[in-house]
PDB file of N, CA and C in Angstrom:
ATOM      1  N   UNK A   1      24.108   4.227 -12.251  1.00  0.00           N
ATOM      2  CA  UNK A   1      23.909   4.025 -13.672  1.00  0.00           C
ATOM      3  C   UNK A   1      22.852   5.020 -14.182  1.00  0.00           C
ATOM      4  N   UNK A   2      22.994   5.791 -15.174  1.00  0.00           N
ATOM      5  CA  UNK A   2      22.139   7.018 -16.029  1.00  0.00           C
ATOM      6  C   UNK A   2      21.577   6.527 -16.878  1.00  0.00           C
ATOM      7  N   UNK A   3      20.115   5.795 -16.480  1.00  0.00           N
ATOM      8  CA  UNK A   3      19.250   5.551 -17.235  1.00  0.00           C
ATOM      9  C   UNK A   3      18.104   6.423 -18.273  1.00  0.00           C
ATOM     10  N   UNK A   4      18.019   6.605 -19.603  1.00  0.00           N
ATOM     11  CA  UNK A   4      17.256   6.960 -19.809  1.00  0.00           C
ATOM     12  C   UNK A   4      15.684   6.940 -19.724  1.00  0.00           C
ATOM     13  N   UNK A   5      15.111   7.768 -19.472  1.00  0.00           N
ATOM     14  CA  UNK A   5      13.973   7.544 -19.255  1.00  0.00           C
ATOM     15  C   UNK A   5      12.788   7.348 -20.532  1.00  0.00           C
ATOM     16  N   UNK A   6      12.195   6.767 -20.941  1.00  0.00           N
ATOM     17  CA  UNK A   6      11.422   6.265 -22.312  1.00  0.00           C
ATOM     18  C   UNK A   6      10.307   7.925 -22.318  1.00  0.00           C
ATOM     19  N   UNK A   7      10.567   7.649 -23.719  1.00  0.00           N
ATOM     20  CA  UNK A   7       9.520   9.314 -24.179  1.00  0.00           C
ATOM     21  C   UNK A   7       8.053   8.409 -23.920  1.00  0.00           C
ATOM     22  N   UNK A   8       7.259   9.487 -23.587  1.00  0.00           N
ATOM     23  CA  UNK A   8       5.759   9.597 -23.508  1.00  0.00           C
ATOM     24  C   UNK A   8       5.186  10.763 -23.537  1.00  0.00           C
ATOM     25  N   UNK A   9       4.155  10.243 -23.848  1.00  0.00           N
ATOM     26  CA  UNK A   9       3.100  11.600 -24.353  1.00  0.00           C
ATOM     27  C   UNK A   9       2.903  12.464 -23.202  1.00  0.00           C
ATOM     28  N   UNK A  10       2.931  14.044 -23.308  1.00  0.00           N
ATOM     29  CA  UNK A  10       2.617  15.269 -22.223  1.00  0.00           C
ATOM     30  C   UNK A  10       1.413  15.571 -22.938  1.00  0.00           C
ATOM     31  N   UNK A  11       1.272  15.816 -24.131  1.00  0.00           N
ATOM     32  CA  UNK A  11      -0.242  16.787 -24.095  1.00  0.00           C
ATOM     33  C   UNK A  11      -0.603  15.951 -25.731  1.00  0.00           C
ATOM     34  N   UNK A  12      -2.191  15.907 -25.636  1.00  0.00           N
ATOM     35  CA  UNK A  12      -2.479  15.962 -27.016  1.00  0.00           C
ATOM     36  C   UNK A  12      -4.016  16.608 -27.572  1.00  0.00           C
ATOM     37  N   UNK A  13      -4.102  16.893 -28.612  1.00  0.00           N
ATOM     38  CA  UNK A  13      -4.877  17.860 -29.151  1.00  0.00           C
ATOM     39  C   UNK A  13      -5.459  16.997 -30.754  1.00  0.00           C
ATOM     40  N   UNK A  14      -7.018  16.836 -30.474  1.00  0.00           N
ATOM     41  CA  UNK A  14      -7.613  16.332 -31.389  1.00  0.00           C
ATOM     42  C   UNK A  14      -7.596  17.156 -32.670  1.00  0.00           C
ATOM     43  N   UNK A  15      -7.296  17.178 -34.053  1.00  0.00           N
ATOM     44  CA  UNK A  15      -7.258  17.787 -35.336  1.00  0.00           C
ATOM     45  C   UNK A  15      -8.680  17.686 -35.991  1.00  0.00           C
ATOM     46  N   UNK A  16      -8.498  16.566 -36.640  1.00  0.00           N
ATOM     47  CA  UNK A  16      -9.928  16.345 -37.548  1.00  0.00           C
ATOM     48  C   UNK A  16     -10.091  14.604 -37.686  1.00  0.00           C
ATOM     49  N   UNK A  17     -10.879  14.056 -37.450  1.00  0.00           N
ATOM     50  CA  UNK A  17     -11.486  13.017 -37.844  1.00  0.00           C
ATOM     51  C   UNK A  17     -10.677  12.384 -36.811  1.00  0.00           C
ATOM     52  N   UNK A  18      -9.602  11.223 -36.988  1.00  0.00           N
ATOM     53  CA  UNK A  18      -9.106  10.772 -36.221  1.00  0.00           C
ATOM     54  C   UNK A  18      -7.430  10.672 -35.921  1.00  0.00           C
ATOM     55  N   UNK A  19      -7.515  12.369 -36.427  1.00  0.00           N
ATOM     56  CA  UNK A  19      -6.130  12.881 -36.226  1.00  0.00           C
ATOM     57  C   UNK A  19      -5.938  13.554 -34.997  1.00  0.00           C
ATOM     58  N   UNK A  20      -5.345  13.316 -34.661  1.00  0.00           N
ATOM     59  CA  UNK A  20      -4.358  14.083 -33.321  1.00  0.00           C
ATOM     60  C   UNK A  20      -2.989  14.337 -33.512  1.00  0.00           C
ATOM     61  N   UNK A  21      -2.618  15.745 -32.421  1.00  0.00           N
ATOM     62  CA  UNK A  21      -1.530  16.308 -32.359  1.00  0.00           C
ATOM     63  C   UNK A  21      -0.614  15.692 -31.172  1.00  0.00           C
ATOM     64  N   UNK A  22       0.430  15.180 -30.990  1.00  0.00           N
ATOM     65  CA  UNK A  22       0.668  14.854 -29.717  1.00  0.00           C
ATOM     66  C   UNK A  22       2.209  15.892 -29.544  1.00  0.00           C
ATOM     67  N   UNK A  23       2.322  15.589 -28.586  1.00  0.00           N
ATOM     68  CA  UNK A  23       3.634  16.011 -27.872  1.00  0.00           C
ATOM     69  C   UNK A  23       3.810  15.165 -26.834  1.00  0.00           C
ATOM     70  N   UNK A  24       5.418  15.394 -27.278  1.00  0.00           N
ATOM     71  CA  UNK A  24       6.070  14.130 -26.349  1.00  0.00           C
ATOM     72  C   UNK A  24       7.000  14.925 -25.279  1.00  0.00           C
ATOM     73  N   UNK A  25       7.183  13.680 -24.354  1.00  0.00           N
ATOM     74  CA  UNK A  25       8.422  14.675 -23.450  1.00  0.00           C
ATOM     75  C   UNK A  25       9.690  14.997 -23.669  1.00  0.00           C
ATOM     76  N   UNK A  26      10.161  14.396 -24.590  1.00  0.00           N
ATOM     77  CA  UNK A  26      11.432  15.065 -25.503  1.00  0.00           C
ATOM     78  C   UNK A  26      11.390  16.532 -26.178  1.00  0.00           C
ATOM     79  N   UNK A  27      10.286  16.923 -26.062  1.00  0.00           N
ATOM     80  CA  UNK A  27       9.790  18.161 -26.866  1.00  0.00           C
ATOM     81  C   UNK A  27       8.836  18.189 -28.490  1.00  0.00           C
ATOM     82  N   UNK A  28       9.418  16.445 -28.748  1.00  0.00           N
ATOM     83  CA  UNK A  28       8.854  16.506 -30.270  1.00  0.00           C
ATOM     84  C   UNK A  28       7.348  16.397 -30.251  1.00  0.00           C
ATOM     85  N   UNK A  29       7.199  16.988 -31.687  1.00  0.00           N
ATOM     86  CA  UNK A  29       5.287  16.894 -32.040  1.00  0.00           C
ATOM     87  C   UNK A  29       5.161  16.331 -32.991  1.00  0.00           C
ATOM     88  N   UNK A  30       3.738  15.256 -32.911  1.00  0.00           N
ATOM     89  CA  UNK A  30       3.730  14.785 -34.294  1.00  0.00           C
ATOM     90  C   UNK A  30       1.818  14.672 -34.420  1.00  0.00           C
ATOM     91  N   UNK A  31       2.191  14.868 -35.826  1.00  0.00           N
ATOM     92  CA  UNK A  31       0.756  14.654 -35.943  1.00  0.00           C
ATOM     93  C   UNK A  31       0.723  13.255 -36.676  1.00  0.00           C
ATOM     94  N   UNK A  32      -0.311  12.281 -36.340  1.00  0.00           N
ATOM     95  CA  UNK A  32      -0.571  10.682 -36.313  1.00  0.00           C
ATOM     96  C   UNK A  32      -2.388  10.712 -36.693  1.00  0.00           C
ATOM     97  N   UNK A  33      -2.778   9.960 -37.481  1.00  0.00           N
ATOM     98  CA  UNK A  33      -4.203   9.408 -37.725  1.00  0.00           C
ATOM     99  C   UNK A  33      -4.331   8.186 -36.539  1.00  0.00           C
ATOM    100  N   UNK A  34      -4.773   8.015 -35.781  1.00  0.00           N
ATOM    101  CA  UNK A  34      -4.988   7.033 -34.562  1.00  0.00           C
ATOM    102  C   UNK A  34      -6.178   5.784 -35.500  1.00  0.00           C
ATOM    103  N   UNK A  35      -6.896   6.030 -36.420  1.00  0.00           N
ATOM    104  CA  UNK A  35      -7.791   5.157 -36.716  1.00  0.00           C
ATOM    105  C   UNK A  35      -7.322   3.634 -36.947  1.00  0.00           C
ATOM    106  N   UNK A  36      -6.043   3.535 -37.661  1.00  0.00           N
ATOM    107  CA  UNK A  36      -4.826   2.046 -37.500  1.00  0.00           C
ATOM    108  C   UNK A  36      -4.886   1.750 -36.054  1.00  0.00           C
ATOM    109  N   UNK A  37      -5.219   2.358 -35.178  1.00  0.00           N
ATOM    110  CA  UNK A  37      -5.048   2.166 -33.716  1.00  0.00           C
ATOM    111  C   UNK A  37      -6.111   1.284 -33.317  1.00  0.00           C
ATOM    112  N   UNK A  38      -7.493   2.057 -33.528  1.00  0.00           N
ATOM    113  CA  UNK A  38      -8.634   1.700 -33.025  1.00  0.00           C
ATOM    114  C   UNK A  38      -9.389   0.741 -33.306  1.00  0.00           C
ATOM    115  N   UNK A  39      -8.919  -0.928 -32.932  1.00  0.00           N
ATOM    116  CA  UNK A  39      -9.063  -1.681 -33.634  1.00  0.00           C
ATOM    117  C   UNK A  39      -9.382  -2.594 -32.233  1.00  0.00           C
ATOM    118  N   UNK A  40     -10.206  -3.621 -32.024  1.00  0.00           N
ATOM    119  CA  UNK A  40     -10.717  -4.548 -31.359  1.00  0.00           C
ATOM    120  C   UNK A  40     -11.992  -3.961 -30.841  1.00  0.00           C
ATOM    121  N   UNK A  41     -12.549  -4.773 -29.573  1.00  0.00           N
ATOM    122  CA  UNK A  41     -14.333  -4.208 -29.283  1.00  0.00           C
ATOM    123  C   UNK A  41     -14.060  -3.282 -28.165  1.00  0.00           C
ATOM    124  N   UNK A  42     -12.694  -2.691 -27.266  1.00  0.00           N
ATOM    125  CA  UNK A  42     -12.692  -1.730 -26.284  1.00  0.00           C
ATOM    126  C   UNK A  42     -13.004  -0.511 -27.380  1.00  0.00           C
ATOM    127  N   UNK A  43     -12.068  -0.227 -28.319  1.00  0.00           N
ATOM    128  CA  UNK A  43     -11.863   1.086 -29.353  1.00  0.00           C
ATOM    129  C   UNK A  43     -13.537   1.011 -29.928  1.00  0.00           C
ATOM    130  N   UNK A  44     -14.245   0.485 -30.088  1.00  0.00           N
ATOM    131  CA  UNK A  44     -15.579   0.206 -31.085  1.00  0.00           C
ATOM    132  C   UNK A  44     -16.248   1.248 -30.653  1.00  0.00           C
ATOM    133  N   UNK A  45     -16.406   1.610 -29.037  1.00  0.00           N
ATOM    134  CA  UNK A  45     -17.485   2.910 -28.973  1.00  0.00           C
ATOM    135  C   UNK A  45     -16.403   4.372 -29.435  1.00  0.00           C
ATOM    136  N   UNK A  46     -15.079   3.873 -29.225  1.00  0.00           N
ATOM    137  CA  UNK A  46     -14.333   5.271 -30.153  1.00  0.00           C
ATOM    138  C   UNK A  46     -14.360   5.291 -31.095  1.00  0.00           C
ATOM    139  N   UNK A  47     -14.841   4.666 -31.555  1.00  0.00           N
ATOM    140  CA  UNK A  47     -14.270   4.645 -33.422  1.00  0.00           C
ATOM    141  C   UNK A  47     -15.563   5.270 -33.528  1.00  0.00           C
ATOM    142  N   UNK A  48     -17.164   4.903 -33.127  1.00  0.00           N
ATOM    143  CA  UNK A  48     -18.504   4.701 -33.341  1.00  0.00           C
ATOM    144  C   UNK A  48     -19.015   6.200 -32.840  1.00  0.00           C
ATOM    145  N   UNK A  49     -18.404   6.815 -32.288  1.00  0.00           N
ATOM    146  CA  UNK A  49     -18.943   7.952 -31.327  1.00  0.00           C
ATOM    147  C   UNK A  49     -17.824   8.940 -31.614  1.00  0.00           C
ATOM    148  N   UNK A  50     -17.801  10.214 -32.433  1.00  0.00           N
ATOM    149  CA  UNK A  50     -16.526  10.955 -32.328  1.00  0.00           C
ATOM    150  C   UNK A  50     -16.617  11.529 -31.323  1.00  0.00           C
ATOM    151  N   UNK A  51     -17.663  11.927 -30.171  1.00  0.00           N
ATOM    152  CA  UNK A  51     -17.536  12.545 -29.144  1.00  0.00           C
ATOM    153  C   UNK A  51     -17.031  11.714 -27.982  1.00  0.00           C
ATOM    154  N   UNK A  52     -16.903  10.384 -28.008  1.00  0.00           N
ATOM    155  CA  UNK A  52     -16.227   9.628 -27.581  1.00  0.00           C
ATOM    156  C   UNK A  52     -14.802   9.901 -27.677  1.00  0.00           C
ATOM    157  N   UNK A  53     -14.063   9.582 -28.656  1.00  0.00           N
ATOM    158  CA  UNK A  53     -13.068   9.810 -29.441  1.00  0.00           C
ATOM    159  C   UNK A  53     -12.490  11.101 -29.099  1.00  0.00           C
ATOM    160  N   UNK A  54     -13.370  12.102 -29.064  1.00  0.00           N
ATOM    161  CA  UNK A  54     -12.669  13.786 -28.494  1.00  0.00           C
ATOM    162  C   UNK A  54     -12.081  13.552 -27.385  1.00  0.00           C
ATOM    163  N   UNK A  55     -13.006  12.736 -26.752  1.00  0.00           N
ATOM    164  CA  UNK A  55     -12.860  12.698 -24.751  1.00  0.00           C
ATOM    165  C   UNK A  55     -11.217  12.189 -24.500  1.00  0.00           C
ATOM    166  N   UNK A  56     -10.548  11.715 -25.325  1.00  0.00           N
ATOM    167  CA  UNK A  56      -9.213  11.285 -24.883  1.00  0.00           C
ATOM    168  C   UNK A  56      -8.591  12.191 -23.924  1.00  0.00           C
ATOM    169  N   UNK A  57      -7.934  12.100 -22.898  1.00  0.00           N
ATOM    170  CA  UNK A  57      -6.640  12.969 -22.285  1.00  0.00           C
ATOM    171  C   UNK A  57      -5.398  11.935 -21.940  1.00  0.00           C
ATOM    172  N   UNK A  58      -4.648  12.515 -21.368  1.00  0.00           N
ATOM    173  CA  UNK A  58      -3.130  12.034 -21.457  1.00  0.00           C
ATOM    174  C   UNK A  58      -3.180  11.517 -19.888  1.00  0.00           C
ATOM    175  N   UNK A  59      -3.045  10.548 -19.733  1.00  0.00           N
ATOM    176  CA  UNK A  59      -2.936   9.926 -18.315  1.00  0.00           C
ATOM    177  C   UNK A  59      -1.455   9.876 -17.802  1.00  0.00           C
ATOM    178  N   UNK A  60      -1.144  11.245 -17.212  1.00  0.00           N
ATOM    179  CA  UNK A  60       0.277  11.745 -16.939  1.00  0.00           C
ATOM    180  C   UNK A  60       1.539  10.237 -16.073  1.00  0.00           C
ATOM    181  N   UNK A  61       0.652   9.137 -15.574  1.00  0.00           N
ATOM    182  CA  UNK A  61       0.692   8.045 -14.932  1.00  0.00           C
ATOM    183  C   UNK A  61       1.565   7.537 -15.476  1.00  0.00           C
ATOM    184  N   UNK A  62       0.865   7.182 -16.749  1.00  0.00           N
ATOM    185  CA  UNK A  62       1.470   6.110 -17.776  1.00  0.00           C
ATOM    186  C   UNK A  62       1.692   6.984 -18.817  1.00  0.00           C
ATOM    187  N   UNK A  63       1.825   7.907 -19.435  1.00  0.00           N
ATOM    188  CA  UNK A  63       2.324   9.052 -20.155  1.00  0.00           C
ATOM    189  C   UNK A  63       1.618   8.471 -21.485  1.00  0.00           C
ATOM    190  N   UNK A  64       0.433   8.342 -21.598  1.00  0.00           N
ATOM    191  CA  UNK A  64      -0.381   7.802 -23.063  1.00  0.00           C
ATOM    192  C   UNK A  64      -1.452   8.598 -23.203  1.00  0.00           C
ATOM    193  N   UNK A  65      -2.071   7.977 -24.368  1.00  0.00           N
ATOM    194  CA  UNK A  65      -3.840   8.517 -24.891  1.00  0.00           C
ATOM    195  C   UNK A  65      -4.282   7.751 -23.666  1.00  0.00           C
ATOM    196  N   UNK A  66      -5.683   7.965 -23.015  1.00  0.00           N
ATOM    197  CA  UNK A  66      -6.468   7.306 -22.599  1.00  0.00           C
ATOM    198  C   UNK A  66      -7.885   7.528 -22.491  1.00  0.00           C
ATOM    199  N   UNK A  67      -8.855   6.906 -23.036  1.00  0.00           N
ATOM    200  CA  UNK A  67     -10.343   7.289 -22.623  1.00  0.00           C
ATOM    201  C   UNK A  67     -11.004   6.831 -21.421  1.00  0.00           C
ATOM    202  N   UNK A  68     -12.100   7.158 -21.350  1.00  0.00           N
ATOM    203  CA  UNK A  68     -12.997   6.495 -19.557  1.00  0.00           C
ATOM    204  C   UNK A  68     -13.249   5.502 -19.863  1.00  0.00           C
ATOM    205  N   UNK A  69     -13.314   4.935 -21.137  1.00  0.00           N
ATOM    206  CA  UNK A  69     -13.313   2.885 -20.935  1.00  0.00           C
ATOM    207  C   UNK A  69     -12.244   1.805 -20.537  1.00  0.00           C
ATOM    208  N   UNK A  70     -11.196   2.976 -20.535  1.00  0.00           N
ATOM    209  CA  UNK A  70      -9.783   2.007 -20.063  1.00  0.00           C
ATOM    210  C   UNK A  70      -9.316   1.741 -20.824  1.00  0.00           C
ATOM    211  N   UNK A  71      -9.418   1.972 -22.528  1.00  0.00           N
ATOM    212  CA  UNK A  71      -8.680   2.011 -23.716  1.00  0.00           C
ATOM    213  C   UNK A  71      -7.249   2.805 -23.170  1.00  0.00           C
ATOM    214  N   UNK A  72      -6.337   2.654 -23.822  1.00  0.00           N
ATOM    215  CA  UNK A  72      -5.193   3.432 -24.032  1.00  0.00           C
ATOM    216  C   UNK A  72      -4.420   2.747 -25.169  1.00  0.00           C
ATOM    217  N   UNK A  73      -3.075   3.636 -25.585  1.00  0.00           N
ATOM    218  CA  UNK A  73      -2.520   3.438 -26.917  1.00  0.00           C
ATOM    219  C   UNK A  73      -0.996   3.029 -26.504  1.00  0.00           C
ATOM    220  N   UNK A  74      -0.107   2.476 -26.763  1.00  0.00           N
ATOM    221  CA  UNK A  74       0.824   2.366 -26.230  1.00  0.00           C
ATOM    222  C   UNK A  74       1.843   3.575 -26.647  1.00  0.00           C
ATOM    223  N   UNK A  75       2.276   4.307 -25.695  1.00  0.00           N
ATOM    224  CA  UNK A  75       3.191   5.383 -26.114  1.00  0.00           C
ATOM    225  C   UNK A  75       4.423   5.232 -27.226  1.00  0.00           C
ATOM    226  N   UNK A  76       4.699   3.986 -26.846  1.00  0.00           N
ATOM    227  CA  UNK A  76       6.182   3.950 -28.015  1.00  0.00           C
ATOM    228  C   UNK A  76       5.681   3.416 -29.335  1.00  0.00           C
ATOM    229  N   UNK A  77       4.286   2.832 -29.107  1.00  0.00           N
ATOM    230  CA  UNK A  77       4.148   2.722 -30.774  1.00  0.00           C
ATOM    231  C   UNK A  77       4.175   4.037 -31.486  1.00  0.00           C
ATOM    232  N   UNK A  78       3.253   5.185 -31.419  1.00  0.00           N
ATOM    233  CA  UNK A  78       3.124   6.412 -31.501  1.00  0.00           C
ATOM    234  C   UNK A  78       4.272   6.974 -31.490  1.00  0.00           C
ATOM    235  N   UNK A  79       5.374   7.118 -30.661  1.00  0.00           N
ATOM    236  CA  UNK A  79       6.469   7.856 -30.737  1.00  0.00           C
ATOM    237  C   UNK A  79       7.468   7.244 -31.964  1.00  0.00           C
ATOM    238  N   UNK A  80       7.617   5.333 -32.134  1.00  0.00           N
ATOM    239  CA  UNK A  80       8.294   5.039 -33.022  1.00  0.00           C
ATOM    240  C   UNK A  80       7.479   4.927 -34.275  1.00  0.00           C
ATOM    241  N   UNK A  81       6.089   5.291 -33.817  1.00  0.00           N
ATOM    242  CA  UNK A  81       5.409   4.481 -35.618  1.00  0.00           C
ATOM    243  C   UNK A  81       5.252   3.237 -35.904  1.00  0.00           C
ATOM    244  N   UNK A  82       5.209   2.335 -34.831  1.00  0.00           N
ATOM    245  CA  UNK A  82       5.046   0.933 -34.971  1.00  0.00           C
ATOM    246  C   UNK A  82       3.743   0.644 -35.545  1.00  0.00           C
ATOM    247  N   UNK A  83       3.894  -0.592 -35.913  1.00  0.00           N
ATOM    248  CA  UNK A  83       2.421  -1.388 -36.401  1.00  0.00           C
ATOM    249  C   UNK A  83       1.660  -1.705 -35.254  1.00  0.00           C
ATOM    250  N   UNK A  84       0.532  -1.406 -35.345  1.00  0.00           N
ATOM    251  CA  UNK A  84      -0.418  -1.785 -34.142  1.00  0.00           C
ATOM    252  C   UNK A  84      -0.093  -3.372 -33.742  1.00  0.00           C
ATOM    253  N   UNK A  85      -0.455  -3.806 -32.759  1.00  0.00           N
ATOM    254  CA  UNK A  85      -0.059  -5.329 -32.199  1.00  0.00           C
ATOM    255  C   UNK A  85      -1.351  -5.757 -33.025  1.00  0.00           C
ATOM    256  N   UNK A  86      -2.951  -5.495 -33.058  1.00  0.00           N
ATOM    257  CA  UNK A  86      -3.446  -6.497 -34.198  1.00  0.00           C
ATOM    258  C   UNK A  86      -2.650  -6.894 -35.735  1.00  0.00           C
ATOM    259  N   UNK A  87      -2.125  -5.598 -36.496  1.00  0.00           N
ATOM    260  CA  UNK A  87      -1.337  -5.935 -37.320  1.00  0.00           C
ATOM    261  C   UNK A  87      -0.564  -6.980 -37.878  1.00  0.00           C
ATOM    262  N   UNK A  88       0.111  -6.783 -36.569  1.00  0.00           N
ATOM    263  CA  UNK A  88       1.446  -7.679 -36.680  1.00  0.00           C
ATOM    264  C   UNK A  88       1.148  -9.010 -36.413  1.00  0.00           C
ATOM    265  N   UNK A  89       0.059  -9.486 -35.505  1.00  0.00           N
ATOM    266  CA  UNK A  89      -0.683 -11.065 -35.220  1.00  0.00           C
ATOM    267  C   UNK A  89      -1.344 -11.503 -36.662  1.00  0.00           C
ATOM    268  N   UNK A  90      -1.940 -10.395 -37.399  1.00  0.00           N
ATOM    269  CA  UNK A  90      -2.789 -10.897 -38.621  1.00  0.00           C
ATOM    270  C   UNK A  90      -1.605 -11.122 -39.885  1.00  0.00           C
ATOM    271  N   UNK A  91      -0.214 -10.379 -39.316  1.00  0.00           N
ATOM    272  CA  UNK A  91       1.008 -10.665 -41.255  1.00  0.00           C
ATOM    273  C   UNK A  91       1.397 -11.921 -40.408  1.00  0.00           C
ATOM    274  N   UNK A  92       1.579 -12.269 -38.722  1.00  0.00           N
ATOM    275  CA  UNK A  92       2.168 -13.912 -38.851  1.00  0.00           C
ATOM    276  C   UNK A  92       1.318 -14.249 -38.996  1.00  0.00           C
ATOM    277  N   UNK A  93      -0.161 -14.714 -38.541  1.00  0.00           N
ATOM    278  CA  UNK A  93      -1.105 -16.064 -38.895  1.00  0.00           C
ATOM    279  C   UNK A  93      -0.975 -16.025 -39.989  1.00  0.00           C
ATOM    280  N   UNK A  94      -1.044 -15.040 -41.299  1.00  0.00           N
ATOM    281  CA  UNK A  94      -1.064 -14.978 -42.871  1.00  0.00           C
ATOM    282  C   UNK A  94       0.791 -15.890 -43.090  1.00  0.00           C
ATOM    283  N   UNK A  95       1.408 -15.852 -42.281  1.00  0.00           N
ATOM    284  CA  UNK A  95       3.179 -16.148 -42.402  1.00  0.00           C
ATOM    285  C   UNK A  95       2.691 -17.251 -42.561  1.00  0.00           C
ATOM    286  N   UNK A  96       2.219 -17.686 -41.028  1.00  0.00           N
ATOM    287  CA  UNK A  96       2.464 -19.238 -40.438  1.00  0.00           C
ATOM    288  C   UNK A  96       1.064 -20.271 -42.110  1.00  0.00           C
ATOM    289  N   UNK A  97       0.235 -19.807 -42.438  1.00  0.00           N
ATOM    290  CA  UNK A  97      -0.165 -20.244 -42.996  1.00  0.00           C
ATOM    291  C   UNK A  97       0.144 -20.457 -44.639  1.00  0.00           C
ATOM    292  N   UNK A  98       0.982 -19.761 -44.850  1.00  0.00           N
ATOM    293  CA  UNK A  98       1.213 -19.839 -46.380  1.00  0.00           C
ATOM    294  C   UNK A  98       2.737 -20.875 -46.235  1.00  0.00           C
TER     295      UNK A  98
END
């Protein structure tokens, strides 16, 4: 059976503030603002420190962003543009409550 294999990130390249360039293994490039990303208390010294934030590289492993705190981004949100997973927990509790 000819499974495809799921795109992930090969290389990425910091822009300005909390933009990055990525490339994927399909060949495509996109440029993405990561700051929608950086959200709970692992991301807090990235968000807080841009030299933090520079330090990202691509952990060829798991084909993602990753910093030395053990943060990482999930590749297919980035490749499809998904809503971060805090996002999407804060529009249902707002669902389940109205």
């Amino acid at each position: 059976m000819n499974q495809e294999r799921p795109v992930r990130i090969r290389a990425v390249q910091v822009l300005e503030d909390f933009t990055v360039r990525l490339e994927f293994t399909d060949g495509t490039h996109k440029e993405i603002d990561l700051e929608v990303y950086l959200h709970g208390p692992i991301f807090e010294p990235i968000r807080n420190d841009p030299q933090i934030f520079r330090s990202m590289k691509v952990d060829p492993r798991m084909g993602t962003i990753v910093w030395d705190n053990g943060a990482d981004i999930d590749p297919d949100v980035l490749y499809y543009g998904l809503k971060p997973a805090w996002m999407e927990m804060e529009q249902e509790l707002a669902h389940q409550a109205a």
